[in-house]
C-alpha atoms as a PDB file:
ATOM      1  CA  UNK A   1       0.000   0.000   0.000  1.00  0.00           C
ATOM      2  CA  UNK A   2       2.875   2.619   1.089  1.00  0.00           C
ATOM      3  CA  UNK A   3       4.770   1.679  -2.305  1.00  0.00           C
ATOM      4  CA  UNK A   4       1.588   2.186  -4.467  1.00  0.00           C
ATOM      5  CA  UNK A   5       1.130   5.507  -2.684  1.00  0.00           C
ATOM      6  CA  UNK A   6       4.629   6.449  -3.339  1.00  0.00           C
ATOM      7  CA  UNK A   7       4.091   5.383  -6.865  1.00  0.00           C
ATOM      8  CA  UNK A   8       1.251   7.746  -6.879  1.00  0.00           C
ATOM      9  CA  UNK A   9       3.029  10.727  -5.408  1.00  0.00           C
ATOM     10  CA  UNK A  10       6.171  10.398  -7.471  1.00  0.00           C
ATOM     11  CA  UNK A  11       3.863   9.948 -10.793  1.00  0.00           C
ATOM     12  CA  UNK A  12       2.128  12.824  -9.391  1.00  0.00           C
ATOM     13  CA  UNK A  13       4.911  15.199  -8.872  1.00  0.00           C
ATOM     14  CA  UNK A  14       6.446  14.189 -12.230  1.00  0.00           C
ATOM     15  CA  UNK A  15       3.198  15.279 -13.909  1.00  0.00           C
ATOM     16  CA  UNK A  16       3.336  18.395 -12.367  1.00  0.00           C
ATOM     17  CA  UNK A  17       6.840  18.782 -13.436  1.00  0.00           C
ATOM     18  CA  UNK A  18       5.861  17.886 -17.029  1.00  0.00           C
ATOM     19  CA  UNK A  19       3.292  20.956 -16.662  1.00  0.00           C
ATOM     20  CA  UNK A  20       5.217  23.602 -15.313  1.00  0.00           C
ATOM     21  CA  UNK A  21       8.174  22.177 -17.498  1.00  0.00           C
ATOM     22  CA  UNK A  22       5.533  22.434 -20.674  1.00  0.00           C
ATOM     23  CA  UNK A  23       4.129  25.697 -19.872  1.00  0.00           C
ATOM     24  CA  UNK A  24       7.683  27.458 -19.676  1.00  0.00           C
ATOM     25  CA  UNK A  25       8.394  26.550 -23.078  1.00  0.00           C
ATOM     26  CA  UNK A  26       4.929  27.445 -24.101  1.00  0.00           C
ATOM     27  CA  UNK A  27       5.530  30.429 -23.087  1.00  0.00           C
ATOM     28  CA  UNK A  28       8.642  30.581 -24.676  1.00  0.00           C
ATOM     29  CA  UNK A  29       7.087  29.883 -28.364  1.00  0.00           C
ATOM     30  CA  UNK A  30       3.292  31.185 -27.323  1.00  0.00           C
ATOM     31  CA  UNK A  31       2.285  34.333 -29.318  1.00  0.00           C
ATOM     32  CA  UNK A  32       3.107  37.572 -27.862  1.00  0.00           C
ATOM     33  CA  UNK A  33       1.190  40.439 -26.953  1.00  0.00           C
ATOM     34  CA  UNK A  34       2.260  42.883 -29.997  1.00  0.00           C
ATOM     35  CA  UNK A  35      -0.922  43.976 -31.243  1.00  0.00           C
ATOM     36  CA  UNK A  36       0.614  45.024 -34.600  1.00  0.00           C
ATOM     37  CA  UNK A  37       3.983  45.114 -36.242  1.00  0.00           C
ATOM     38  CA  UNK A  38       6.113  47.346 -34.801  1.00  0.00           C
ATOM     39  CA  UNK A  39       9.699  49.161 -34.855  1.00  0.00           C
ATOM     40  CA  UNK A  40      11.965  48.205 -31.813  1.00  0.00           C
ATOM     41  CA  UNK A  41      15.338  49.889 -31.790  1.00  0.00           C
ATOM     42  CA  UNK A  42      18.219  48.214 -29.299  1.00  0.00           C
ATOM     43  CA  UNK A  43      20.778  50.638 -28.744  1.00  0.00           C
ATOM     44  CA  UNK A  44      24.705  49.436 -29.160  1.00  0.00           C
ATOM     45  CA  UNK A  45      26.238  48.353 -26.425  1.00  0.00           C
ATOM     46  CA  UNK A  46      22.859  46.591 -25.298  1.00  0.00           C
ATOM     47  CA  UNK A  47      22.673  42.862 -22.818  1.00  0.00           C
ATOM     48  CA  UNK A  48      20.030  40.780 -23.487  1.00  0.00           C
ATOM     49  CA  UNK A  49      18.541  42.135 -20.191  1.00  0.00           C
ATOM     50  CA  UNK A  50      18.902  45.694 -21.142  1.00  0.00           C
ATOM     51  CA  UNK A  51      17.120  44.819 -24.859  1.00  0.00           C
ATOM     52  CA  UNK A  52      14.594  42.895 -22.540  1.00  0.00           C
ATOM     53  CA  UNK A  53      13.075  46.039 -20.583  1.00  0.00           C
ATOM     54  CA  UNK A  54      12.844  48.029 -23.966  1.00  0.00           C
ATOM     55  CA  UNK A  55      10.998  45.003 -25.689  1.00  0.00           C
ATOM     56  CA  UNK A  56       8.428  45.146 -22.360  1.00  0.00           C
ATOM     57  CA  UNK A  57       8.464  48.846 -22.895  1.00  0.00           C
ATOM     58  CA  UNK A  58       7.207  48.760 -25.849  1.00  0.00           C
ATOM     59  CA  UNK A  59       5.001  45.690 -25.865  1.00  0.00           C
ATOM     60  CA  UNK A  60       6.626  43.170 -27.537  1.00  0.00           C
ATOM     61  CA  UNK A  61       6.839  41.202 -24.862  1.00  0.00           C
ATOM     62  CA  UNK A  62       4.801  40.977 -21.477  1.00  0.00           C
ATOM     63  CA  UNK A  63       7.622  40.137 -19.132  1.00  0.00           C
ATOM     64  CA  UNK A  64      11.395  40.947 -19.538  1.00  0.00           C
ATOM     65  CA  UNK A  65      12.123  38.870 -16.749  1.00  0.00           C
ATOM     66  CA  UNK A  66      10.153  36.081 -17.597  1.00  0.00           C
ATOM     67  CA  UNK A  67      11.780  36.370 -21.546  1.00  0.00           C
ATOM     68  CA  UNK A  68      15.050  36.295 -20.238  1.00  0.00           C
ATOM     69  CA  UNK A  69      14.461  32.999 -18.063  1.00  0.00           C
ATOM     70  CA  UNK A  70      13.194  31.711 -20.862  1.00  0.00           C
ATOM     71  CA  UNK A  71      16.548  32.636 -23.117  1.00  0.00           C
ATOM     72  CA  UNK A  72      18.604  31.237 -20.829  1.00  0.00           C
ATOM     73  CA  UNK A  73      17.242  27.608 -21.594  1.00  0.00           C
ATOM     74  CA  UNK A  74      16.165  27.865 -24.995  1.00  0.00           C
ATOM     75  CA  UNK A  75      17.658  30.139 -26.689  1.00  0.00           C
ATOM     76  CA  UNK A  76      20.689  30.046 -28.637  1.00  0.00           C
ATOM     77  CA  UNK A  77      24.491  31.458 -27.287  1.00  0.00           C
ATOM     78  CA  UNK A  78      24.507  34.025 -30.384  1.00  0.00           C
ATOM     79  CA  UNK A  79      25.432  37.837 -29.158  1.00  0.00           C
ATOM     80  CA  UNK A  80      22.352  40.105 -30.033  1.00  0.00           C
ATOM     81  CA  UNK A  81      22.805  42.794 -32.402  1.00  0.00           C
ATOM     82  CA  UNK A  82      22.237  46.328 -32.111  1.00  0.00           C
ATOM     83  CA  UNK A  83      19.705  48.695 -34.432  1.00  0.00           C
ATOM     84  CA  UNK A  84      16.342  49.108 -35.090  1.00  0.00           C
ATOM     85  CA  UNK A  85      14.120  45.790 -35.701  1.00  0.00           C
ATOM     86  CA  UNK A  86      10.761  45.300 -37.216  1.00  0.00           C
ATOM     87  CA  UNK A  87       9.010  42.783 -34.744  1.00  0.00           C
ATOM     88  CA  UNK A  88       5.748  41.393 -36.436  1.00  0.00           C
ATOM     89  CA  UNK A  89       2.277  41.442 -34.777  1.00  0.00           C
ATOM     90  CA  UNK A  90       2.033  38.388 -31.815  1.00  0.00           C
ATOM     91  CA  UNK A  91       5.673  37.603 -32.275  1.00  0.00           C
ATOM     92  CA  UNK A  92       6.924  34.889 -29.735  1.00  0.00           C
ATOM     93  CA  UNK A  93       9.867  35.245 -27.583  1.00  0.00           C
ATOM     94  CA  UNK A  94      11.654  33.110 -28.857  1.00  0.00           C
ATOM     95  CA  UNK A  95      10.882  35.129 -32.629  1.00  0.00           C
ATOM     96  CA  UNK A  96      11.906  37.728 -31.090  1.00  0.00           C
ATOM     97  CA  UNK A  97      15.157  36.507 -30.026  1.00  0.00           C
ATOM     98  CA  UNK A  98      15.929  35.286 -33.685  1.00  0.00           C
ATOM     99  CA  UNK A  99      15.138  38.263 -34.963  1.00  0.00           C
ATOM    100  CA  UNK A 100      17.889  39.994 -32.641  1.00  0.00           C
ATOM    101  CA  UNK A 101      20.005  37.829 -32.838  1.00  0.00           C
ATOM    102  CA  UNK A 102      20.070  37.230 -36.732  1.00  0.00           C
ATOM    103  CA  UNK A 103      18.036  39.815 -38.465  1.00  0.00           C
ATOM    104  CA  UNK A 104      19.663  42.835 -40.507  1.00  0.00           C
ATOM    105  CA  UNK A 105      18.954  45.502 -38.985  1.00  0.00           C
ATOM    106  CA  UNK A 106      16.508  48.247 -40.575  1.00  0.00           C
ATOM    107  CA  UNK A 107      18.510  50.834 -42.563  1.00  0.00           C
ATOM    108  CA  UNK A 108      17.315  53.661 -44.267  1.00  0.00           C
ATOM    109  CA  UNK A 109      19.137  55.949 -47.072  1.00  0.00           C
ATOM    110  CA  UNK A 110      20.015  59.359 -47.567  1.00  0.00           C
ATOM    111  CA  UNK A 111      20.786  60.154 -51.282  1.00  0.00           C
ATOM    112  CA  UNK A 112      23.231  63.014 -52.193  1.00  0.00           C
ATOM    113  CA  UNK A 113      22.372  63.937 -56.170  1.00  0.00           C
ATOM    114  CA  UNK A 114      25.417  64.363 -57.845  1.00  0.00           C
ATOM    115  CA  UNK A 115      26.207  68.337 -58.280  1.00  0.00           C
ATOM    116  CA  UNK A 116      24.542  69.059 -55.296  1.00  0.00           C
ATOM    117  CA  UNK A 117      26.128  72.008 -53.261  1.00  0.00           C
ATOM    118  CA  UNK A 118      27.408  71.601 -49.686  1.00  0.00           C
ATOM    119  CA  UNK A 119      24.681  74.213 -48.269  1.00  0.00           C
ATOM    120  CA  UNK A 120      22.178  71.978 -49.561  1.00  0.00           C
ATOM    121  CA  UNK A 121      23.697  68.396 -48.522  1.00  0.00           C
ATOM    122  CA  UNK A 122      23.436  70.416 -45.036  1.00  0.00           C
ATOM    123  CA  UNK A 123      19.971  71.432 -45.332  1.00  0.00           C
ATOM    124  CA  UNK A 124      19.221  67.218 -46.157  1.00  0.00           C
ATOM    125  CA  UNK A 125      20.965  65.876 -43.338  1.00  0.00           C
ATOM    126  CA  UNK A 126      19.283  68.277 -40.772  1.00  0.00           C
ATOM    127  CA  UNK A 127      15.703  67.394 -42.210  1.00  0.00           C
ATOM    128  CA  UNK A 128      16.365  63.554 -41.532  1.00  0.00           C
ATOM    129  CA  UNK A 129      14.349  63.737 -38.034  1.00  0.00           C
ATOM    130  CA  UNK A 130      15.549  59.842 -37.603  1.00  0.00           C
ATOM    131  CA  UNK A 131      19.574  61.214 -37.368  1.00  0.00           C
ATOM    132  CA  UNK A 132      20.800  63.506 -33.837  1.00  0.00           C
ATOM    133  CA  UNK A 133      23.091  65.811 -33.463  1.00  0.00           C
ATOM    134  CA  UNK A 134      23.921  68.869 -34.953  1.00  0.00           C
ATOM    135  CA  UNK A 135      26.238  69.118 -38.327  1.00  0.00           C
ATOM    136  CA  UNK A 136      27.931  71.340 -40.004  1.00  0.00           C
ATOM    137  CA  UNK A 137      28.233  72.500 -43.600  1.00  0.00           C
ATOM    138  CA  UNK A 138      30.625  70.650 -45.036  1.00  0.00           C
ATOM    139  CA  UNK A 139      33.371  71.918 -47.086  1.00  0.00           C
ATOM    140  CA  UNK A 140      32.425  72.244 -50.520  1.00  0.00           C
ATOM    141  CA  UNK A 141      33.647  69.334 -52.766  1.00  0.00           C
ATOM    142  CA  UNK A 142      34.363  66.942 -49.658  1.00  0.00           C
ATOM    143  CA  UNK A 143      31.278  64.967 -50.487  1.00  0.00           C
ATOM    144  CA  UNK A 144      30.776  62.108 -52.730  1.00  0.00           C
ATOM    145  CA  UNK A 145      27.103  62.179 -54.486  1.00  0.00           C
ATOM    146  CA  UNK A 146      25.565  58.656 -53.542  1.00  0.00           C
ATOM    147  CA  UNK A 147      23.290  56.477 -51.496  1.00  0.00           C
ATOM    148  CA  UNK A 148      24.014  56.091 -47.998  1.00  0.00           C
ATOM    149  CA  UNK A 149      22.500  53.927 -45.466  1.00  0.00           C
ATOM    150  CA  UNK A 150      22.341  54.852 -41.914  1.00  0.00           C
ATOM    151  CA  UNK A 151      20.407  53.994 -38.393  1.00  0.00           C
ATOM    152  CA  UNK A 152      17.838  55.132 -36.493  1.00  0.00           C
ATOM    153  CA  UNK A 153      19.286  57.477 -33.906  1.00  0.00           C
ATOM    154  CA  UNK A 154      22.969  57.537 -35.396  1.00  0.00           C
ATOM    155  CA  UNK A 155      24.228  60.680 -35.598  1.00  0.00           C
ATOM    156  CA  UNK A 156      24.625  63.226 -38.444  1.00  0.00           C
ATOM    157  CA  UNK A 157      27.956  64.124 -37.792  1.00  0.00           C
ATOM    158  CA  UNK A 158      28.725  59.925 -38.435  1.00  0.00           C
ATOM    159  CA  UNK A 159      27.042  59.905 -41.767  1.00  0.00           C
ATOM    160  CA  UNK A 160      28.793  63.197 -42.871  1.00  0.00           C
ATOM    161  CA  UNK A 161      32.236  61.435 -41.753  1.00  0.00           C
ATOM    162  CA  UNK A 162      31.116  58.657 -44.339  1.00  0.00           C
ATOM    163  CA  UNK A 163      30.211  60.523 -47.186  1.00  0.00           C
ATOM    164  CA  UNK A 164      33.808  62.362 -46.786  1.00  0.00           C
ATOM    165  CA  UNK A 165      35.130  59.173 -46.633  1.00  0.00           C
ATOM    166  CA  UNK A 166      33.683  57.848 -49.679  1.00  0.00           C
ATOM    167  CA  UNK A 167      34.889  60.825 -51.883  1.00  0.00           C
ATOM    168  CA  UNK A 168      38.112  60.636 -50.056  1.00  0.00           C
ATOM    169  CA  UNK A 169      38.688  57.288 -51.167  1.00  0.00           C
ATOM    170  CA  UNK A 170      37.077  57.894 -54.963  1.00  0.00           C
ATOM    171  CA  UNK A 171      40.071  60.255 -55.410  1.00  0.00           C
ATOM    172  CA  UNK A 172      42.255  58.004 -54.542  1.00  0.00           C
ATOM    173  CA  UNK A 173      41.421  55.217 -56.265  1.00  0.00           C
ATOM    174  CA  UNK A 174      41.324  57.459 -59.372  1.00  0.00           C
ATOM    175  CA  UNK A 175      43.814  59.745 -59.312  1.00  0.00           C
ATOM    176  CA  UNK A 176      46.672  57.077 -60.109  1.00  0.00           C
ATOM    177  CA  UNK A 177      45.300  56.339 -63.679  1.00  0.00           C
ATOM    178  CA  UNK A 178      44.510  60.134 -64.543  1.00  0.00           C
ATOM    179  CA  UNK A 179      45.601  60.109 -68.346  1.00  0.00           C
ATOM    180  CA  UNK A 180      48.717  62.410 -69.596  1.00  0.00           C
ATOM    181  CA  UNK A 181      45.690  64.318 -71.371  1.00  0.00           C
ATOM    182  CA  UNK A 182      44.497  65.703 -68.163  1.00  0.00           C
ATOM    183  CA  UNK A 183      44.884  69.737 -66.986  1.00  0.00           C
ATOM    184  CA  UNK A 184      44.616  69.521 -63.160  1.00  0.00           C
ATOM    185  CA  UNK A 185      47.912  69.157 -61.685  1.00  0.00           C
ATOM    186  CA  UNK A 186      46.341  68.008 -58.096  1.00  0.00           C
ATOM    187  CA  UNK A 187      43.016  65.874 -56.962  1.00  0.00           C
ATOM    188  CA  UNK A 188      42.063  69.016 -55.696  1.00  0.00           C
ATOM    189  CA  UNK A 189      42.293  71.003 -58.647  1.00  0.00           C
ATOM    190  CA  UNK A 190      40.256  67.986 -60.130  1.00  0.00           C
ATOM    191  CA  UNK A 191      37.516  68.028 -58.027  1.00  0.00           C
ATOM    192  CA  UNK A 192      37.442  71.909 -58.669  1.00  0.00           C
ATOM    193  CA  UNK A 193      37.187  71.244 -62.627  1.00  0.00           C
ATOM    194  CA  UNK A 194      34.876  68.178 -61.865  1.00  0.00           C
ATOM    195  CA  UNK A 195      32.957  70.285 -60.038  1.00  0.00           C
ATOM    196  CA  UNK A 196      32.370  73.039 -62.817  1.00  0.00           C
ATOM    197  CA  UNK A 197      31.593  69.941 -65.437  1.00  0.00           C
ATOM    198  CA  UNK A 198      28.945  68.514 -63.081  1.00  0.00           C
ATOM    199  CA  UNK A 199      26.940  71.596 -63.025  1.00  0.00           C
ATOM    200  CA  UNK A 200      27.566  72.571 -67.074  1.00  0.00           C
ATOM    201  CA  UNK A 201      25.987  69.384 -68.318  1.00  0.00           C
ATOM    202  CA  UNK A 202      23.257  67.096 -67.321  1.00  0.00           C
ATOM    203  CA  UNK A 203      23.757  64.318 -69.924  1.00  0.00           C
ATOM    204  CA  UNK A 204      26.952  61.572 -68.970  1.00  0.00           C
ATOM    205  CA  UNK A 205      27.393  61.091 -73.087  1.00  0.00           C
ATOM    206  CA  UNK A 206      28.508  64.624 -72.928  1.00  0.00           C
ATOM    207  CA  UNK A 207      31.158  64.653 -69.604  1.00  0.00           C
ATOM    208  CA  UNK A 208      34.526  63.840 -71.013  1.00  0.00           C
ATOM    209  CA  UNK A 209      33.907  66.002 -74.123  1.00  0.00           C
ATOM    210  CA  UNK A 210      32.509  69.388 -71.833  1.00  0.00           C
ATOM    211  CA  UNK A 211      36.351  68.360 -69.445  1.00  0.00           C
ATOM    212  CA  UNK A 212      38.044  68.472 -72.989  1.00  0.00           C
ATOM    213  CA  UNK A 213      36.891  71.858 -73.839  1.00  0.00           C
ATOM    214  CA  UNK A 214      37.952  73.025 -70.682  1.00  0.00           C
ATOM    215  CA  UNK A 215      40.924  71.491 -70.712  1.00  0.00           C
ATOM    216  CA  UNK A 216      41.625  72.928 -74.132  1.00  0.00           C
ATOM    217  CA  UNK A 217      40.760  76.287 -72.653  1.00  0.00           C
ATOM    218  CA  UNK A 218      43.203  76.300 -69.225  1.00  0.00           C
ATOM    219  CA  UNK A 219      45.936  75.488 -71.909  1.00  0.00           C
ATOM    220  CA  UNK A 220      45.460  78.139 -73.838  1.00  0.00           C
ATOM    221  CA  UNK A 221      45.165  80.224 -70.916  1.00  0.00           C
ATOM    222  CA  UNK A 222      41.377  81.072 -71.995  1.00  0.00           C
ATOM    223  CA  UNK A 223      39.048  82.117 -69.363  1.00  0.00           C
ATOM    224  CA  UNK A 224      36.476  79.019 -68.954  1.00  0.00           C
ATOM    225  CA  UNK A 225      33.717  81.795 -68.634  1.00  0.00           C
ATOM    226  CA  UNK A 226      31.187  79.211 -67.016  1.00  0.00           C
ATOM    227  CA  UNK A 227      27.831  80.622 -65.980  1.00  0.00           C
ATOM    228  CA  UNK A 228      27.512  78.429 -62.768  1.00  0.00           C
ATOM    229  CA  UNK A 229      31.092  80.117 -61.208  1.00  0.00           C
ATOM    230  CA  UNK A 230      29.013  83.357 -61.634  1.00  0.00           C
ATOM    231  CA  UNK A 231      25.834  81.930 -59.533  1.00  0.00           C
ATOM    232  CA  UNK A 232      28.439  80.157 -56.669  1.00  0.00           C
ATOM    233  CA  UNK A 233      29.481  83.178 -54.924  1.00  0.00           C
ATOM    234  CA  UNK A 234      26.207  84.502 -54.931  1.00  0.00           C
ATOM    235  CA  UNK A 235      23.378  81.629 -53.409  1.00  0.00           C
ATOM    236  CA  UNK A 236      26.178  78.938 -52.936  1.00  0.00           C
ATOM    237  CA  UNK A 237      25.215  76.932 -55.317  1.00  0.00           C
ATOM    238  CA  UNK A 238      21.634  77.862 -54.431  1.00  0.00           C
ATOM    239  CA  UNK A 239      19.528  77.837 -57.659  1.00  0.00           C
ATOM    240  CA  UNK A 240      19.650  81.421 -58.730  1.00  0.00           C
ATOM    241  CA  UNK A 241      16.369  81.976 -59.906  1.00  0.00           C
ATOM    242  CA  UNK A 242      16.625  84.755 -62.425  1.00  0.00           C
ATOM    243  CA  UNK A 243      18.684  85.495 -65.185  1.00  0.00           C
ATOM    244  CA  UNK A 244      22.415  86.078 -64.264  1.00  0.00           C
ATOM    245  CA  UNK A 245      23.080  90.232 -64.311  1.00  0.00           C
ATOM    246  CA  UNK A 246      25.417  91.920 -66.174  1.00  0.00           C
ATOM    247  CA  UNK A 247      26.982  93.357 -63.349  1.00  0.00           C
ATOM    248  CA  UNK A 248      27.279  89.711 -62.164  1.00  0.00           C
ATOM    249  CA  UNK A 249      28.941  88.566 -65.195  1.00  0.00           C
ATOM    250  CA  UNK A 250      31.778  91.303 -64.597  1.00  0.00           C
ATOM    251  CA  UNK A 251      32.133  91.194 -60.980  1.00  0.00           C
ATOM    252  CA  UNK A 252      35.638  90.260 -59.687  1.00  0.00           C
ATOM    253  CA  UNK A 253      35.768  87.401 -56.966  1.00  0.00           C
ATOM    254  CA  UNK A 254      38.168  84.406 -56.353  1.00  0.00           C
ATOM    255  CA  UNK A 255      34.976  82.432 -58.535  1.00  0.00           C
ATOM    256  CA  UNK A 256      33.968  83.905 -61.507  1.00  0.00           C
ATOM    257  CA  UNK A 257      35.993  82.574 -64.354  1.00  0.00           C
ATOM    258  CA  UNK A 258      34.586  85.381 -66.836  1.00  0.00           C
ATOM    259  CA  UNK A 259      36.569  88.063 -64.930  1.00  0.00           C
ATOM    260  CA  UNK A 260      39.712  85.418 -64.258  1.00  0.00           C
ATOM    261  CA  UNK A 261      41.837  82.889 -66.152  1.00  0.00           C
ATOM    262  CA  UNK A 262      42.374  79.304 -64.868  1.00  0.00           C
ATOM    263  CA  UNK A 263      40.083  77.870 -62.369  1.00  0.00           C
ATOM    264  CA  UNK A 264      37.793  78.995 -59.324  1.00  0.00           C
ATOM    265  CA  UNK A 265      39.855  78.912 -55.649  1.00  0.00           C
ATOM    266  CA  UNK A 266      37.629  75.786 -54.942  1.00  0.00           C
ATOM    267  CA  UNK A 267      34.900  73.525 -56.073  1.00  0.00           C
ATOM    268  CA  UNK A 268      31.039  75.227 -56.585  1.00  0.00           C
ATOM    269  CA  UNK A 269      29.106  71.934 -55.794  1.00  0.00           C
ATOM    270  CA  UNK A 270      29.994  68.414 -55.136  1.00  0.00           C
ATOM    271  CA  UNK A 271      30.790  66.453 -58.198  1.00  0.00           C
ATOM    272  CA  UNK A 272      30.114  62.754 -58.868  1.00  0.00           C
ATOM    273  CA  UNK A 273      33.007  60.080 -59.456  1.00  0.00           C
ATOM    274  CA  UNK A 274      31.901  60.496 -63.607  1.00  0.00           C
ATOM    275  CA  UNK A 275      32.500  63.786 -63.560  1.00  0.00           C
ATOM    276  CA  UNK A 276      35.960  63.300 -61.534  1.00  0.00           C
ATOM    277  CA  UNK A 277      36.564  60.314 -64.329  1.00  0.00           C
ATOM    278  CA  UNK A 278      35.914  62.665 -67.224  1.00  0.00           C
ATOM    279  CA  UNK A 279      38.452  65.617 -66.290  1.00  0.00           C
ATOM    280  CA  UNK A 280      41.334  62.962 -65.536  1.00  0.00           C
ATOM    281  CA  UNK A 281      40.612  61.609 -68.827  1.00  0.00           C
ATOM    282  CA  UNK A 282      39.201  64.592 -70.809  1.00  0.00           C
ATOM    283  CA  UNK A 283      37.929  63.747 -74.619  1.00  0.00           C
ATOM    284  CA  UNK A 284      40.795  64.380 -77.551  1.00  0.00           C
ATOM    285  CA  UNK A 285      38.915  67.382 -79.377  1.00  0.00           C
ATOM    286  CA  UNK A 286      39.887  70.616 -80.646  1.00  0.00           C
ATOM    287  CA  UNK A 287      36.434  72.171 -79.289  1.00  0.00           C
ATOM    288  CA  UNK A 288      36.926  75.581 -77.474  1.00  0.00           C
ATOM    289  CA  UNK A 289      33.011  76.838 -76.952  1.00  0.00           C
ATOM    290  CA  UNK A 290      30.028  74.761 -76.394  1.00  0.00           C
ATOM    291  CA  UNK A 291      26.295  76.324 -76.231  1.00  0.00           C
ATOM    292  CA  UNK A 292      22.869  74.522 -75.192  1.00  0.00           C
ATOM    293  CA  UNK A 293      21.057  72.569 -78.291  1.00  0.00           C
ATOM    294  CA  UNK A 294      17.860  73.022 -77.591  1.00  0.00           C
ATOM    295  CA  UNK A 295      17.389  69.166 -76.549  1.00  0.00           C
ATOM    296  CA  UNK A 296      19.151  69.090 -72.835  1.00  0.00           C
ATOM    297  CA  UNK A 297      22.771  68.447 -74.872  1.00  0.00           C
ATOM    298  CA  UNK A 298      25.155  70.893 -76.278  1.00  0.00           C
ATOM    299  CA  UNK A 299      26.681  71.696 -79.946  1.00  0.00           C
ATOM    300  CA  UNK A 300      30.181  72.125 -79.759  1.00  0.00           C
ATOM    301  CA  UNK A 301      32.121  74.545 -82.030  1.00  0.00           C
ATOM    302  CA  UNK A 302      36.524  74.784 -82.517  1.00  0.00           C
ATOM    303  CA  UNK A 303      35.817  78.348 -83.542  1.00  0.00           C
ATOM    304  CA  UNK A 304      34.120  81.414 -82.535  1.00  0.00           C
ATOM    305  CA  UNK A 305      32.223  82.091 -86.156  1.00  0.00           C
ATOM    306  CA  UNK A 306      31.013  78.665 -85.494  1.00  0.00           C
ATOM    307  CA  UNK A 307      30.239  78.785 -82.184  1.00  0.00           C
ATOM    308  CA  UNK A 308      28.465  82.446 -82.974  1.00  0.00           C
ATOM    309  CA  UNK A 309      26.372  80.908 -85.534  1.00  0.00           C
ATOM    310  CA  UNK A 310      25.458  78.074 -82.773  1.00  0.00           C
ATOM    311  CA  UNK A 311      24.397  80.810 -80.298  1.00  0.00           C
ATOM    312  CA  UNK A 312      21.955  82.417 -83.179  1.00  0.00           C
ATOM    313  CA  UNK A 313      20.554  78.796 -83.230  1.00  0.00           C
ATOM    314  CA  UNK A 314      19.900  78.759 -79.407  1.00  0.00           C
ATOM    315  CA  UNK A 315      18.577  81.872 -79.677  1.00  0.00           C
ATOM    316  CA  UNK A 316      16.335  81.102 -81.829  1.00  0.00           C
ATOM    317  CA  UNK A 317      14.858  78.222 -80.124  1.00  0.00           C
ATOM    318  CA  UNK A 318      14.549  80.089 -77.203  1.00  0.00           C
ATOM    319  CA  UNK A 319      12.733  82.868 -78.575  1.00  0.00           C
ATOM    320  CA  UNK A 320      10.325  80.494 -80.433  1.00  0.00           C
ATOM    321  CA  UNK A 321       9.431  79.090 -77.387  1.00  0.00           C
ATOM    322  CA  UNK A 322       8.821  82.248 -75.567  1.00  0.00           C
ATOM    323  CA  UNK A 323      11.920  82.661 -73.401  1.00  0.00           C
ATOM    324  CA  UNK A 324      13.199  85.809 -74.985  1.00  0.00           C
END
C-alpha cells in the first residue's frame, strides 16, 4: 500500500513537473502580446537584459524577466545585435530573439544627387528627423554624391564622416590612372574642374567632351567663362532663380571665371566620381566653346564664327518658345 502511494506521489509530482516544465516553453514559443507590427530599436552596447526592458516597454513582450528565463534555456548562445528591428504582430519570444540575434537591422538611405552644393547636402541631413546631433556645412567638394544607409538614432555628424570618406577614397582610387591628357595638376584642382563639369551638363554622353573643352581652354590660358562660377558666390550653389546680371557677369571674386583665367579657388558643388573620371581623362577634341542645343545636350564649335552661328541657333529656339 505505502509503495503504491509512493508510486502515486512520485507519478504525481512528475506530472506536475511535465506541466510547469511544458508551460515554460509554451511560453517561450506562445504568441506575444504585440498587437501590430512594430519598430523596436536596441541601442549598441545593449545585454540581453537591457534589450529585454525596452521590448516590455514597448510591448513586444509581457515580461522581460520572464523572456530572459526563458533565453537562458532555450535560446541560442549568439550575441544580439544592435539597431532598429521590425518585430511582427504576436511575435513569440523566442521570434523575437531570432530576430535579434540574426536579423539585418533596418537601414534607411540618404541620397546626395550628384552636383549638389554643400549648403544643400546640409539642409538634407538636418531634415532627416531619424539622425541627432547637430552638423555642419561641409566643405564644398568633400562629399561624394551617392546612397548612404544609416540607423535610427545615429548621428549626423557619423554619416557626414562617411560621405567624406567615400569621396576621399574615390580620389584616390582614381587619381593614379589620370591620363597624360588631363589639366589639373592636383586631386584638388580635379575636383574643382569636376565640379564646374557637373553643373555645365546634365547628360553623362557629354562629360569627357565638356572636361576636354575646358581642358583645351586652361591650356590656352582662356578664361572658362562658365555661368555656374558666376551663380556660386552669390546663393552657394543655391539655384539662382533669375537670369544672371550683367553686373554679375563682370564682378571680380576668387569664382567667376569670366573676370579670371584658370580655375575657381575651390569647387562650386559636389561632383560625382563620372564627372571626376571625365576631367582625368578629358575627350581628344579641338572644341573651345560649347552652347545649349535646344534638346538638354550641347553643340560644340573649334571656332568662334562657329560657335556664334550656334548661339543664333539657341537663340532662336529660345525665342520660339517664348523665353526671350
Amino acid at each position: 500500500m505505502l509503495r503504491r502511494l509512493g508510486c502515486i506521489v512520485l507519478a504525481g509530482a512528475a506530472a506536475l513537473v511535465l506541466l510547469i516544465g511544458g508551460n515554460f516553453y509554451w511560453g517561450w514559443t506562445a504568441s506575444g502580446p504585440a498587437p501590430e507590427e512594430m519598430a523596436v530599436v536596441i541601442p549598441a552596447g545593449s545585454s540581453l537584459a537591457s534589450a529585454a526592458r525596452v521590448l516590455e516597454e514597448k510591448g513586444a513582450i509581457s515580461s522581460a524577466g520572464a523572456f530572459l528565463n526563458r533565453a537562458r534555456v532555450f535560446g541560442g548562445s549568439d550575441p544580439i545585435k544592435a539597431g532598429e528591428f521590425i518585430i511582427p504582430a504576436g511575435a513569440s519570444n523566442a521570434q523575437i530573439l531570432d530576430i535579434l540575434q540574426g536579423s539585418e537591422v533596418i537601414r534607411r538611405m540618404v541620397t546626395v544627387p550628384e552636383g549638389m552644393p554643400s549648403i544643400l547636402v546640409h539642409e538634407k541631413l538636418m531634415a532627416q528627423d531619424l539622425l541627432t546631433g547637430e552638423v555642419p556645412v561641409p566643405e564644398e567638394g568633400s562629399i561624394l554624391p551617392e546612397s548612404y544607409s544609416f540607423e535610427r538614432g545615429e548621428k549626423r555628424i557619423a554619416v557626414m564622416l562617411r560621405m567624406q570618406k567615400a569621396m576621399q577614397d574615390t580620389i584616390a582610387e582614381l587619381w593614379p590612372n589620370r591620363s597624360p591628357e588631363t589639366v589639373v595638376k592636383t586631386p584638388q584642382e580635379a575636383v574643382i574642374l569636376a565640379a564646374i563639369v557637373e553643373k555645365e551638363t546634365g547628360k553623362a554622353s557629354e562629360r569627357r567632351m565638356i572636361a576636354g573643352v575646358y581642358s583645351n581652354r586652361i591650356r590656352k590660358g582662356m578664361m572658362l567663362q562658365a555661368d555656374p562660377t558666376i551663380i556660386y558666390p552669390i546663393t552657394r550653389g543655391k539655384p539662382l532663380g533669375r537670369r544672371i546680371r550683367q553686373s554679375e557677369i563682370s564682378a571680380v571674386n576668387d569664382y567667376n571665371t569670366y573676370a579670371m583665367t584658370g580655375l575657381p579657388k575651390g569647387p562650386i558643388t559636389n561632383p560625382g566620381r563620372a564627372s571626376i573620371e571625365a576631367v582625368l581623362n578629358p575627350a581628344r577634341t579641338d572644341a573651345l566653346y560649347f552652347v545649349a542645343d535646344g534638346t538638354g545636350g550641347h553643340v560644340f564649335a573649334s571656332t568662334l564664327a562657329d560657335h556664334n552661328r550656334n548661339v543664333e541657333k539657341w537663340f532662336a529656339i529660345r525665342r520660339a518658345r517664348g523665353e526671350m
